[in-house]
C-alpha atoms as a PDB file:
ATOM      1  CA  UNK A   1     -44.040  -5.658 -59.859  1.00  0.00           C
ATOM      2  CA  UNK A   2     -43.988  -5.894 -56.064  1.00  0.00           C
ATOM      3  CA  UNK A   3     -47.427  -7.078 -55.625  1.00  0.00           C
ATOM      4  CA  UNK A   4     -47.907  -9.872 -52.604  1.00  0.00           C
ATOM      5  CA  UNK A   5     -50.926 -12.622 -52.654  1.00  0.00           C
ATOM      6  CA  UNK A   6     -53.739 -12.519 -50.881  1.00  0.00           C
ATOM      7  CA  UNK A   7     -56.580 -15.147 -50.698  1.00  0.00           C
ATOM      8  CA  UNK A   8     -60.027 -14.490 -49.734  1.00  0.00           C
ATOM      9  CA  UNK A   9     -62.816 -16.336 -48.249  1.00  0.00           C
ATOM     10  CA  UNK A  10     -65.421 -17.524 -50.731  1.00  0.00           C
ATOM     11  CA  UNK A  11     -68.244 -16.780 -48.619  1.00  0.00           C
ATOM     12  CA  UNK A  12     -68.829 -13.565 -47.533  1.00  0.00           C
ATOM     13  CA  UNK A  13     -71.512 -12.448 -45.127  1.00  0.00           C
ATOM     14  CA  UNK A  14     -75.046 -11.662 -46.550  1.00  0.00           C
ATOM     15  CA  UNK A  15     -75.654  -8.255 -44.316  1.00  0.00           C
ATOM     16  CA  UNK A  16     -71.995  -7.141 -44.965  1.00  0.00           C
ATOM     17  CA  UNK A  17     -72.844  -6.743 -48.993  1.00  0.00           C
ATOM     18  CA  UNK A  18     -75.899  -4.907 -48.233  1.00  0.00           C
ATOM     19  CA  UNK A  19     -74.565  -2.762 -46.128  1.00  0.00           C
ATOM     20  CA  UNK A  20     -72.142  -0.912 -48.840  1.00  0.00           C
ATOM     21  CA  UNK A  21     -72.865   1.944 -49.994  1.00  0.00           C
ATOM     22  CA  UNK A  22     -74.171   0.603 -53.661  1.00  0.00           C
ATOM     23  CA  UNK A  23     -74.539  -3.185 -53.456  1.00  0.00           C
ATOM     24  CA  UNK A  24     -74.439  -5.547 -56.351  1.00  0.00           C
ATOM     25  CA  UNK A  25     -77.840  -6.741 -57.037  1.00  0.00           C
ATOM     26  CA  UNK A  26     -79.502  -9.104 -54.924  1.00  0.00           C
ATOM     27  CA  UNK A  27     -80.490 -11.470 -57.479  1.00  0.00           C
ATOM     28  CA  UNK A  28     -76.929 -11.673 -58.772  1.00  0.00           C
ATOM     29  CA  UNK A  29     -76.288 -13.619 -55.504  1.00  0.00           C
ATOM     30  CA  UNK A  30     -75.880 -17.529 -54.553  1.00  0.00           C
ATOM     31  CA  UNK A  31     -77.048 -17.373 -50.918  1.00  0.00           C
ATOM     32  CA  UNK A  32     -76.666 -20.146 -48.126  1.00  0.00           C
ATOM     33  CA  UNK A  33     -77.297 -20.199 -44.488  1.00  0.00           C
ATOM     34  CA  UNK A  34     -75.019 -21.199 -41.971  1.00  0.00           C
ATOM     35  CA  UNK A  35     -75.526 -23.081 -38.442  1.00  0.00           C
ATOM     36  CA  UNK A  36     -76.590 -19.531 -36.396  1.00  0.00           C
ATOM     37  CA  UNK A  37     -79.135 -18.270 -39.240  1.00  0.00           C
ATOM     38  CA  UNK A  38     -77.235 -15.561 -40.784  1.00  0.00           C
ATOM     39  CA  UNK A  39     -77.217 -15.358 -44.011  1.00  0.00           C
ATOM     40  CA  UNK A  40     -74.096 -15.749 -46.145  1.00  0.00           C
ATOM     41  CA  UNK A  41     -73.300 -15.330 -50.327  1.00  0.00           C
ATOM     42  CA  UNK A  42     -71.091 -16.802 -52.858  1.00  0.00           C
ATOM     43  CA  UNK A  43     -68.197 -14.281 -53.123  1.00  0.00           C
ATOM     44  CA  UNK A  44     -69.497 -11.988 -56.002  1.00  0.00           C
ATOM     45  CA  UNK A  45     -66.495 -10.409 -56.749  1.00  0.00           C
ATOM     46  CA  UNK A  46     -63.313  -9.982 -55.350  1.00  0.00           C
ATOM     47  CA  UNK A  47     -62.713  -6.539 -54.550  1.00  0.00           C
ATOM     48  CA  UNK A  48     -64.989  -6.123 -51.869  1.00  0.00           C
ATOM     49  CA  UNK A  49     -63.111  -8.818 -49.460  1.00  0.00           C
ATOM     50  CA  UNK A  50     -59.883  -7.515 -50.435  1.00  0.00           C
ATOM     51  CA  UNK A  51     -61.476  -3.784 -49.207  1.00  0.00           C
ATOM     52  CA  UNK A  52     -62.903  -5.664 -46.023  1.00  0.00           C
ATOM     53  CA  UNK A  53     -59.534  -7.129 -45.545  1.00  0.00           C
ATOM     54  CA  UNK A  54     -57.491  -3.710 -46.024  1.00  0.00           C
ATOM     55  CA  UNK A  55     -59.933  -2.078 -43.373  1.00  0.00           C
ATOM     56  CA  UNK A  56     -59.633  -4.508 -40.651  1.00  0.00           C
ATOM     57  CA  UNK A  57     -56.785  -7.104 -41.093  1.00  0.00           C
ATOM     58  CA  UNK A  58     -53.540  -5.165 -42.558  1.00  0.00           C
ATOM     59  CA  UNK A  59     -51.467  -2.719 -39.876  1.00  0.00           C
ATOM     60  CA  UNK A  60     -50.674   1.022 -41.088  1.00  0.00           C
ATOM     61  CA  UNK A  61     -47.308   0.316 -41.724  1.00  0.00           C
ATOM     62  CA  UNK A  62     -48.414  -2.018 -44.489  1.00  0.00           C
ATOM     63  CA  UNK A  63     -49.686   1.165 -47.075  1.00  0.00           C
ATOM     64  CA  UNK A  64     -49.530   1.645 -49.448  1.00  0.00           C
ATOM     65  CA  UNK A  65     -50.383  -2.019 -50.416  1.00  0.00           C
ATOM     66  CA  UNK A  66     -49.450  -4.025 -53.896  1.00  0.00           C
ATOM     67  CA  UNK A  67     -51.833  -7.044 -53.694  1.00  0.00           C
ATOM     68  CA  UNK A  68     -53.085  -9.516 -56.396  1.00  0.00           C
ATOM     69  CA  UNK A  69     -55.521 -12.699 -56.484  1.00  0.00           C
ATOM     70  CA  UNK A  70     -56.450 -15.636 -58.649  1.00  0.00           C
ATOM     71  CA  UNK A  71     -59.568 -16.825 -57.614  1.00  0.00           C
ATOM     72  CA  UNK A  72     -63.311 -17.641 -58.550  1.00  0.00           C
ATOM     73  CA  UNK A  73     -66.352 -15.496 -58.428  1.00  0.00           C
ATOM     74  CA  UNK A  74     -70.055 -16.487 -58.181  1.00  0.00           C
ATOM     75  CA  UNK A  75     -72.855 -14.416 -60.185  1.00  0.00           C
ATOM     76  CA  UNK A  76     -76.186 -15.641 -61.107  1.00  0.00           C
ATOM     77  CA  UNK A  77     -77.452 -15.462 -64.384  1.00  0.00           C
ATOM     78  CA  UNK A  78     -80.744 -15.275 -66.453  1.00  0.00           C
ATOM     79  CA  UNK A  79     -81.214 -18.639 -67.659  1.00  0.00           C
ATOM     80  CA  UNK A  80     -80.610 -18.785 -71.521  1.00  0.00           C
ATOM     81  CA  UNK A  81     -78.193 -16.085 -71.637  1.00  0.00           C
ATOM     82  CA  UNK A  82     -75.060 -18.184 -71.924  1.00  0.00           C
ATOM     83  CA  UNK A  83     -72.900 -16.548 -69.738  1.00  0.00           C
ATOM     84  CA  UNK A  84     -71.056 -18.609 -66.967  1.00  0.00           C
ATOM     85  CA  UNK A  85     -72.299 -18.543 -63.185  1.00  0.00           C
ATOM     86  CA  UNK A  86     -68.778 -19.120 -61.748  1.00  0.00           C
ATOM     87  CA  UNK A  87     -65.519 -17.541 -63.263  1.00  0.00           C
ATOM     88  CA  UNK A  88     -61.916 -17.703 -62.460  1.00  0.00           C
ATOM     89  CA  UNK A  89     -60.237 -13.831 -62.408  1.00  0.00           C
ATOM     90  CA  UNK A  90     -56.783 -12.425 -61.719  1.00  0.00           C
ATOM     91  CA  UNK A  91     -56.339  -9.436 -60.326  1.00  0.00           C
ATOM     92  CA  UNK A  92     -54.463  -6.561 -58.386  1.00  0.00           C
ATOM     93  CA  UNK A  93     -55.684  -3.978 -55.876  1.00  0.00           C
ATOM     94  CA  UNK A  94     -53.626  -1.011 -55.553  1.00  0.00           C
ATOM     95  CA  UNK A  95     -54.601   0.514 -51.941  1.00  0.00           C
ATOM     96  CA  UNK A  96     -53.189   3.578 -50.357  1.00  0.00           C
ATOM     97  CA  UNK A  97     -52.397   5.499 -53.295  1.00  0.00           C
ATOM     98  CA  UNK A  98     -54.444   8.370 -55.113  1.00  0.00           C
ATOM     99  CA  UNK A  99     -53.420  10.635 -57.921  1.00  0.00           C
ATOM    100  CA  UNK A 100     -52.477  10.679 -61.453  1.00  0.00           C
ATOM    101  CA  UNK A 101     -49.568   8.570 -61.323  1.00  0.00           C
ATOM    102  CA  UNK A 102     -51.482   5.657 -59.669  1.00  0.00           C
ATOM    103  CA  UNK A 103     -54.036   5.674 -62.503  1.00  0.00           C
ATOM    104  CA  UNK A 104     -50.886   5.527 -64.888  1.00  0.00           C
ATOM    105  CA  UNK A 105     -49.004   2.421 -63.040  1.00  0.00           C
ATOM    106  CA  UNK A 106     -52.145   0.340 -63.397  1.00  0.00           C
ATOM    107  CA  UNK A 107     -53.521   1.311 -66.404  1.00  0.00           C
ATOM    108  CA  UNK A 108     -50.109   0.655 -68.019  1.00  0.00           C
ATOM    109  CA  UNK A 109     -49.951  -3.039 -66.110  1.00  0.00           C
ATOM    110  CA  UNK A 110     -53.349  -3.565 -67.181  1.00  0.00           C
ATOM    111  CA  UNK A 111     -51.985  -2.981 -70.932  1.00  0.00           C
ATOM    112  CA  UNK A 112     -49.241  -5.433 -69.905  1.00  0.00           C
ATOM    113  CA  UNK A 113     -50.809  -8.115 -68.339  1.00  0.00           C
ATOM    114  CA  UNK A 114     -53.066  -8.483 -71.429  1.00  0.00           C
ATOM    115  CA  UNK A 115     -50.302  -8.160 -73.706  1.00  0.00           C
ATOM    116  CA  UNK A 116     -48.529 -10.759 -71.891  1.00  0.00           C
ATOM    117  CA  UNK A 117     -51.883 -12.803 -72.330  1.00  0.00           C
ATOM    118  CA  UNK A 118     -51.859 -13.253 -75.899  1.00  0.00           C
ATOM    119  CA  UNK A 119     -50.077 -11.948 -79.251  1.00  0.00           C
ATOM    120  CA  UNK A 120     -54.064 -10.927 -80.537  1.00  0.00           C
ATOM    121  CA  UNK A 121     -54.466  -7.514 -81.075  1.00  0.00           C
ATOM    122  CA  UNK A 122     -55.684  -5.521 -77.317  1.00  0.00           C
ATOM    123  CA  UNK A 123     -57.740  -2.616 -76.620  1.00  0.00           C
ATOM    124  CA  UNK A 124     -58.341  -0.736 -73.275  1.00  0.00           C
ATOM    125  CA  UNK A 125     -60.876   1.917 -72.560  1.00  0.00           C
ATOM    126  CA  UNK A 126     -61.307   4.173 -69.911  1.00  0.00           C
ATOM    127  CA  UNK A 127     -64.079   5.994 -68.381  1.00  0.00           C
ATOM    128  CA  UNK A 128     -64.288   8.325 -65.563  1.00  0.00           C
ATOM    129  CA  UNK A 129     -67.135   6.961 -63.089  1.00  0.00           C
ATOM    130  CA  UNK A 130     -67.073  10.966 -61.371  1.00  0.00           C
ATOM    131  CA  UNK A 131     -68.226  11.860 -65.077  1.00  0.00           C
ATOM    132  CA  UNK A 132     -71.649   9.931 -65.390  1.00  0.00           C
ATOM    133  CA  UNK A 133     -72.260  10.482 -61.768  1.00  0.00           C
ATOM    134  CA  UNK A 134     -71.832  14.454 -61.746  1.00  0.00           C
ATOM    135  CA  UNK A 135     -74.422  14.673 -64.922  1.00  0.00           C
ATOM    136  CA  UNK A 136     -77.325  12.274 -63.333  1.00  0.00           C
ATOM    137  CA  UNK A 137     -76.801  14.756 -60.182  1.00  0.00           C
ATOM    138  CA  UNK A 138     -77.183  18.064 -62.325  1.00  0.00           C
ATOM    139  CA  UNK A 139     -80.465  16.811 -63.370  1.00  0.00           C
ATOM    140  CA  UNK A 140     -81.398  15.859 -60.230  1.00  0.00           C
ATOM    141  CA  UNK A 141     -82.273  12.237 -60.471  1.00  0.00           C
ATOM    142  CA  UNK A 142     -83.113   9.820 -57.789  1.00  0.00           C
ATOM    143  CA  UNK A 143     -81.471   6.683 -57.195  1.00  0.00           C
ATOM    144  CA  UNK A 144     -83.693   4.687 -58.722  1.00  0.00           C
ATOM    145  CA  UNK A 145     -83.611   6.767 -62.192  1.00  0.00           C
ATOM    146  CA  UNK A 146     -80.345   6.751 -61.903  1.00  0.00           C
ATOM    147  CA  UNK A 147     -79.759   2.981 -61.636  1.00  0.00           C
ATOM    148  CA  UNK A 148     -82.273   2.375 -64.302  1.00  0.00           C
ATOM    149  CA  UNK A 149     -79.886   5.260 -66.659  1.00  0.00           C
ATOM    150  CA  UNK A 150     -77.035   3.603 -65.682  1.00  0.00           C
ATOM    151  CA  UNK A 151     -78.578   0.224 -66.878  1.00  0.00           C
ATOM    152  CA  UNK A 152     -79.810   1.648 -70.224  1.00  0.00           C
ATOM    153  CA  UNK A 153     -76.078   3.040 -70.943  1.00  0.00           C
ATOM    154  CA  UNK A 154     -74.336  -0.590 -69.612  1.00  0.00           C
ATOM    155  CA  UNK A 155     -76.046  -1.773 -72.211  1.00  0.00           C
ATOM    156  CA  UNK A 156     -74.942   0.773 -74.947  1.00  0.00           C
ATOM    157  CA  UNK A 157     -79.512   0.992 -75.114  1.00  0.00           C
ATOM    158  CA  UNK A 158     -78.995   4.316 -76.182  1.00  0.00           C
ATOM    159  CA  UNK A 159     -82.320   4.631 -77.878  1.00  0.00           C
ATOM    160  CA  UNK A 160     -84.036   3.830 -74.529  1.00  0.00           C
ATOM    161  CA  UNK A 161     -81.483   6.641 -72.872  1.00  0.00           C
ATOM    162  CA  UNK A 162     -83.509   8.919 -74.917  1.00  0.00           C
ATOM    163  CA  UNK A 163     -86.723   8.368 -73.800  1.00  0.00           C
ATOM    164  CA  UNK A 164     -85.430   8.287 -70.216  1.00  0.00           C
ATOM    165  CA  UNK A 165     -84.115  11.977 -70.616  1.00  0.00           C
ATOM    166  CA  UNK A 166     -86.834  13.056 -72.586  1.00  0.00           C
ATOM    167  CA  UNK A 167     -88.918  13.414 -69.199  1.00  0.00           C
ATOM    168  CA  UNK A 168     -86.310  16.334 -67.957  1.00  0.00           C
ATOM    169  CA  UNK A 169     -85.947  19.854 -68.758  1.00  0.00           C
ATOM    170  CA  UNK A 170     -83.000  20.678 -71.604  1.00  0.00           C
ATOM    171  CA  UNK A 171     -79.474  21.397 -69.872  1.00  0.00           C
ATOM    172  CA  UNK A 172     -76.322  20.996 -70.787  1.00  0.00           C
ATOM    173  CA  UNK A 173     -76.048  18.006 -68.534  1.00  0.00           C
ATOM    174  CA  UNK A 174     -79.345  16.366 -70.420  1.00  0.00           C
ATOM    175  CA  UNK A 175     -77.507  17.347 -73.904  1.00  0.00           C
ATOM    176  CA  UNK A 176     -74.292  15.427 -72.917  1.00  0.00           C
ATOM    177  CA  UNK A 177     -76.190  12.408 -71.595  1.00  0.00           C
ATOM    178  CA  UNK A 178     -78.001  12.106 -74.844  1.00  0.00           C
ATOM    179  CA  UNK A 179     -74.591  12.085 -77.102  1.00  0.00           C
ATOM    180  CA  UNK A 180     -73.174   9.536 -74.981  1.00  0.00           C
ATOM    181  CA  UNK A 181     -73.057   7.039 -77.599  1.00  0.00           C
ATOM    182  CA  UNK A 182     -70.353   9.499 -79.731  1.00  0.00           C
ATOM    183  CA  UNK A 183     -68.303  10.341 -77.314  1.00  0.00           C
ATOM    184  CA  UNK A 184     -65.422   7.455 -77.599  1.00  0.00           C
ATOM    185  CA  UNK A 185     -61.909   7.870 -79.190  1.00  0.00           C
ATOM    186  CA  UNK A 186     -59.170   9.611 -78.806  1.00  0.00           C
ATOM    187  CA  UNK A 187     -58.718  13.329 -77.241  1.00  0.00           C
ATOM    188  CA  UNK A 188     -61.201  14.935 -79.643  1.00  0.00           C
ATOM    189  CA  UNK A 189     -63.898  12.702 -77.044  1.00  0.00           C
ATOM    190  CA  UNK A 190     -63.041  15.295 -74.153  1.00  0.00           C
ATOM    191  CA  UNK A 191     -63.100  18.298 -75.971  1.00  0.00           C
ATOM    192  CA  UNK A 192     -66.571  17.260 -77.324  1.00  0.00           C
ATOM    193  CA  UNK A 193     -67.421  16.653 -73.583  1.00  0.00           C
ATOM    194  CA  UNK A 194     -66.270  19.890 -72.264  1.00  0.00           C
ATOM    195  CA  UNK A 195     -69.137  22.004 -75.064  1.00  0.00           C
ATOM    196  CA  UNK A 196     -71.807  20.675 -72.306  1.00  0.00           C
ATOM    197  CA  UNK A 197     -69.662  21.122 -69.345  1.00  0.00           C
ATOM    198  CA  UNK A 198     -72.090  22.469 -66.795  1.00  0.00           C
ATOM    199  CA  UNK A 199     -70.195  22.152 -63.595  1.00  0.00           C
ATOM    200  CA  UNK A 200     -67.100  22.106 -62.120  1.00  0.00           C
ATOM    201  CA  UNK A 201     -66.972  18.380 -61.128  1.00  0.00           C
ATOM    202  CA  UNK A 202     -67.347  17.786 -64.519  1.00  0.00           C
ATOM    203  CA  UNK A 203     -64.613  19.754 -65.880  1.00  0.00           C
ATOM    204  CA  UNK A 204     -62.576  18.471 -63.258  1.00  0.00           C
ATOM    205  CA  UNK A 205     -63.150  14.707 -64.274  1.00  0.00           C
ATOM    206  CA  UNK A 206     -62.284  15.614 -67.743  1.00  0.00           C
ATOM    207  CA  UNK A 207     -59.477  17.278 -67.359  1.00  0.00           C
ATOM    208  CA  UNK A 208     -57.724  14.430 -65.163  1.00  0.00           C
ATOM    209  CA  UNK A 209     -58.714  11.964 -68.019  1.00  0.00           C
ATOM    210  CA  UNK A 210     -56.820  14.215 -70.723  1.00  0.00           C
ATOM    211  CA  UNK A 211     -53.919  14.678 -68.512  1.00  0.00           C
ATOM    212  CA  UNK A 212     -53.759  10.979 -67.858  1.00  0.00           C
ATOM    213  CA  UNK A 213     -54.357  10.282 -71.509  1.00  0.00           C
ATOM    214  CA  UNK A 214     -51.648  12.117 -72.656  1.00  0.00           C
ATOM    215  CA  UNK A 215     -49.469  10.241 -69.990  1.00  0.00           C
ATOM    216  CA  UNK A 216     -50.486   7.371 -71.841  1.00  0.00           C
ATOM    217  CA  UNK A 217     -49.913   8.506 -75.107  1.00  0.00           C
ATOM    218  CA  UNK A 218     -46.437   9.688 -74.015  1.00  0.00           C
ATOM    219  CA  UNK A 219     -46.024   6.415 -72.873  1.00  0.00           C
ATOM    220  CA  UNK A 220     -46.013   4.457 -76.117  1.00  0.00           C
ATOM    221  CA  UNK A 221     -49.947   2.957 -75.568  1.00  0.00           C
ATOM    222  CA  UNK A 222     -51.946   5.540 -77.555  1.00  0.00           C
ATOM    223  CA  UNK A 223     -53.082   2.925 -80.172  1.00  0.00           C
ATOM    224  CA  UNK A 224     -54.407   0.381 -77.595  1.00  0.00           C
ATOM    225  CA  UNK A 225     -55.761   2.925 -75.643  1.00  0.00           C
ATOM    226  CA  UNK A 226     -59.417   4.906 -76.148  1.00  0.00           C
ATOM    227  CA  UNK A 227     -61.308   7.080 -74.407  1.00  0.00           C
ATOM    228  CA  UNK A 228     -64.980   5.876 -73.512  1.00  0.00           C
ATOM    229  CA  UNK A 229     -67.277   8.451 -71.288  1.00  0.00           C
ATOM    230  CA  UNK A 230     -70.361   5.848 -71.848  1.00  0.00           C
ATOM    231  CA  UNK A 231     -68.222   3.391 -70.074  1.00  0.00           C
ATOM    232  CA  UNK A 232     -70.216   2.984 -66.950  1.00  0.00           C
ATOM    233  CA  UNK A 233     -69.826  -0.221 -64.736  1.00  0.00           C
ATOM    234  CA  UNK A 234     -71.765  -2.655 -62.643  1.00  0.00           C
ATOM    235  CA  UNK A 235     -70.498  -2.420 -59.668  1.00  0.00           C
ATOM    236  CA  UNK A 236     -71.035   1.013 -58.558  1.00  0.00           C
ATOM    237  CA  UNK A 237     -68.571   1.529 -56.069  1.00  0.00           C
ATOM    238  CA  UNK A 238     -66.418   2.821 -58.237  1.00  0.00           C
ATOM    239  CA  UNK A 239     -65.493   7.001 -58.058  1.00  0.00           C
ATOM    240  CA  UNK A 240     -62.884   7.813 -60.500  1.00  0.00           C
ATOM    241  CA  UNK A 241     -61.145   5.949 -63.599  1.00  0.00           C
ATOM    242  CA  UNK A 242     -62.956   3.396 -64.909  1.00  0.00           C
ATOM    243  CA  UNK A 243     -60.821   0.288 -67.368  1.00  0.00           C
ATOM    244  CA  UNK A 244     -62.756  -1.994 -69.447  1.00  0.00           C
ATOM    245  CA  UNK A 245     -60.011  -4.072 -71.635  1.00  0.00           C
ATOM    246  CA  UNK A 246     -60.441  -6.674 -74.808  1.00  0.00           C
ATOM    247  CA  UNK A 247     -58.682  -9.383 -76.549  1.00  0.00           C
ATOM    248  CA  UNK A 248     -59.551 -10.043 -80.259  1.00  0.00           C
ATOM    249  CA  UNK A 249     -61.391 -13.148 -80.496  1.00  0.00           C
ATOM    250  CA  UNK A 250     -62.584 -12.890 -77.039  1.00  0.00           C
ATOM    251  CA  UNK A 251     -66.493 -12.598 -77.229  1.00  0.00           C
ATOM    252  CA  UNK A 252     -66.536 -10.372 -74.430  1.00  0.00           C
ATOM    253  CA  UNK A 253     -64.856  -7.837 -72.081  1.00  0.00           C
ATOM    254  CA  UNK A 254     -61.370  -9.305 -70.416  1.00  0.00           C
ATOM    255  CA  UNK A 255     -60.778  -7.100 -68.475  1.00  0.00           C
ATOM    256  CA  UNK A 256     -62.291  -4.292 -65.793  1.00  0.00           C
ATOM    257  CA  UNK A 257     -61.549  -2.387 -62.919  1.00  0.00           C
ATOM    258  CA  UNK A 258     -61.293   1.307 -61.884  1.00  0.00           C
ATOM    259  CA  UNK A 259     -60.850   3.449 -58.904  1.00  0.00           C
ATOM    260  CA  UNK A 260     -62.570   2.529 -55.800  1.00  0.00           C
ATOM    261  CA  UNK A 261     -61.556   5.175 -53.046  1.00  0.00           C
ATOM    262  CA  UNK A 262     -64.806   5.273 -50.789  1.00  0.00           C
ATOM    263  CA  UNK A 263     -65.204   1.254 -50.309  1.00  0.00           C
ATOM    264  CA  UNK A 264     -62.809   0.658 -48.077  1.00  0.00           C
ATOM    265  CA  UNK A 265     -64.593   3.614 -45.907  1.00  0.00           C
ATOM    266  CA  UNK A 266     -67.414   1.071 -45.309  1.00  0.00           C
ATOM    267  CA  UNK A 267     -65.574  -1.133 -43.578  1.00  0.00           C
ATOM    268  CA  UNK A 268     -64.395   1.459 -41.093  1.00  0.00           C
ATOM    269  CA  UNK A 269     -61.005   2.362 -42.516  1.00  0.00           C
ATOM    270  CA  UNK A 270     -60.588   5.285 -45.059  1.00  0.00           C
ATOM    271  CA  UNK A 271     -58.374   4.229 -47.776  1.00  0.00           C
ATOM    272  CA  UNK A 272     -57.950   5.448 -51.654  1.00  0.00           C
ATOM    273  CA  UNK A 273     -57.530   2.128 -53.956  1.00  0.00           C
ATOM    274  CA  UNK A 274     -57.423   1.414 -57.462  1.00  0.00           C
ATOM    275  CA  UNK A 275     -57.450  -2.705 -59.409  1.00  0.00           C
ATOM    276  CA  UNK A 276     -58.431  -4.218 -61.946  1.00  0.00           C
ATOM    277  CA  UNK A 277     -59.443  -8.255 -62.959  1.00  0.00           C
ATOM    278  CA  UNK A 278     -58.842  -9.887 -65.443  1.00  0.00           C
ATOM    279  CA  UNK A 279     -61.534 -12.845 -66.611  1.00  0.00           C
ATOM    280  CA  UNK A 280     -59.129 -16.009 -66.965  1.00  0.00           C
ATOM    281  CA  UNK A 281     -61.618 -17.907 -69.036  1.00  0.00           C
ATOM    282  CA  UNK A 282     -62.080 -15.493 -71.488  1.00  0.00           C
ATOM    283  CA  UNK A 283     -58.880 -15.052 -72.445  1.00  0.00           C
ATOM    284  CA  UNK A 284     -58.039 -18.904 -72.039  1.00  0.00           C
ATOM    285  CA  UNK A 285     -60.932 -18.967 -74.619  1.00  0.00           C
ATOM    286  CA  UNK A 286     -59.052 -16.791 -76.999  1.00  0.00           C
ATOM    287  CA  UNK A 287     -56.171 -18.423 -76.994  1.00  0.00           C
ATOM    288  CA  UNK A 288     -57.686 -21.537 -77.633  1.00  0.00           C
ATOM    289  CA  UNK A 289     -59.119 -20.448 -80.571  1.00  0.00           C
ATOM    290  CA  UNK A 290     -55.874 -18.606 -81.882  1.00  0.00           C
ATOM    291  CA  UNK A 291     -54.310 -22.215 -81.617  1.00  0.00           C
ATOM    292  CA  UNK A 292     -56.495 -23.205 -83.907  1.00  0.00           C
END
């Protein structure tokens, strides 16, 4: 597909993270110290160095750039919960590019990578990060509300959403929040969404996600393919489409990405960029057990 390799340091500098716009969580980090005293981590994901490295390693003439990885990331976990600490993802970045037709190419590569994963039935969904983002600002929230909604509807804690919201006056934007837990499926999702449309931001974000929909659907993928405006993600730096993808027999997501377009800006170059990863043990866990 074009793409070119790129490697990344596994340790990235402590002060660096924190100084994005939205960080990951601090207690999702490994942390070390080097021989000066500064503070390093664990690479927690791999975006973010690929971003640094876009802003202030690659020359103009090298964008729009096709890059992709296979490497391990470092996040801590609550003891008890199972989940692994270090994990081995493959990945592209898509930098330089905006628009519809961007979204399409990777959201369409995402649907083939996984398909060239396994013969198990796949599923992709996708979000629109702009979406959640506009309604938490129509009510007004702080940052710290925010995060703590954004938690709640990670975790599909929908009944906890509830009693969040039920400390703000009734909007549209309030109403829409609360029926987040309907509004997945096919294009019937959007035109549910667009009844408690209060602004133009959020038309705007649903409108691009039936247009690209339709793309999709046009494009053969329409029964892989769902629309999820409770899809929220993690890492926060993320403005427009959001992908989470899924194997069956995988216990867990595969796959996730989205549009990143103002991360590269903290490193001092401006860039529009769009990837996704794929979680490499997962899926070797699904095939494992389809060999069974």
């Amino acid at each position: 597909r074009g793409f070119s390799e790129v490697i990344c340091p596994s340790f990235e500098y402590y002060d660096a993270i924190l100084a994005q716009e939205n960080p990951i969580p601090q207690e999702m980090l490994f942390k070390v110290t080097e021989c000066t005293g500064r503070i390093l981590a664990l690479r927690p994901d791999i975006t973010t160095p690929i971003a640094r490295i876009a802003a202030t390693k690659l020359p103009e003439d090298a964008f729009p750039a096709r890059l992709f990885y296979q490497q391990r990331v470092y996040r801590a976990t609550m003891p008890g919960t199972g989940h692994n600490t270090e994990t081995m993802q493959g990945g592209v970045e898509l930098i330089g590019l905006s628009g519809l037709e961007t979204d399409l190419e990777i959201i369409l590569l995402a649907v083939d990578a996984l398909r060239a994963c396994t013969e198990q039935k796949i599923h992709i969904e996708i979000g629109h990060a702009g979406f959640f983002k506009a309604l938490a600002e129509e009510l007004r929230m702080d940052e710290m509300q925010r995060e703590r909604m954004r938690t709640l509807v990670e975790n599909k804690n929908f009944a906890g959403l509830q009693d969040l919201l039920e400390e703000y006056p009734d909007s549209r934007a309030k109403q829409a929040l609360s029926k987040l837990s309907r509004m997945f499926g096919g294009e019937e999702v959007l035109d549910l969404a667009e009844e408690y449309a209060g602004s133009s931001a959020v038309l705007c974000h649903l409108n691009h996600l039936r247009t690209l929909y339709r793309r999709l659907r046009s494009a053969g993928v329409e029964a892989c393919v769902s629309i999820d405006l409770g899809l929220v993600h993690q890492m926060e730096y993320y403005t427009g489409i959001i992908l989470r993808g899924y194997v069956e027999g995988a216990g867990r997501a595969v796959l996730s990405g989205g549009r990143y377009d103002s991360l590269i800006a903290c490193f001092g170059r401006d860039l529009p960029a769009i990837g996704f990863a794929i979680d490499v043990d997962a899926v070797a866990e699904s095939k494992r057990r389809e060999a069974r």
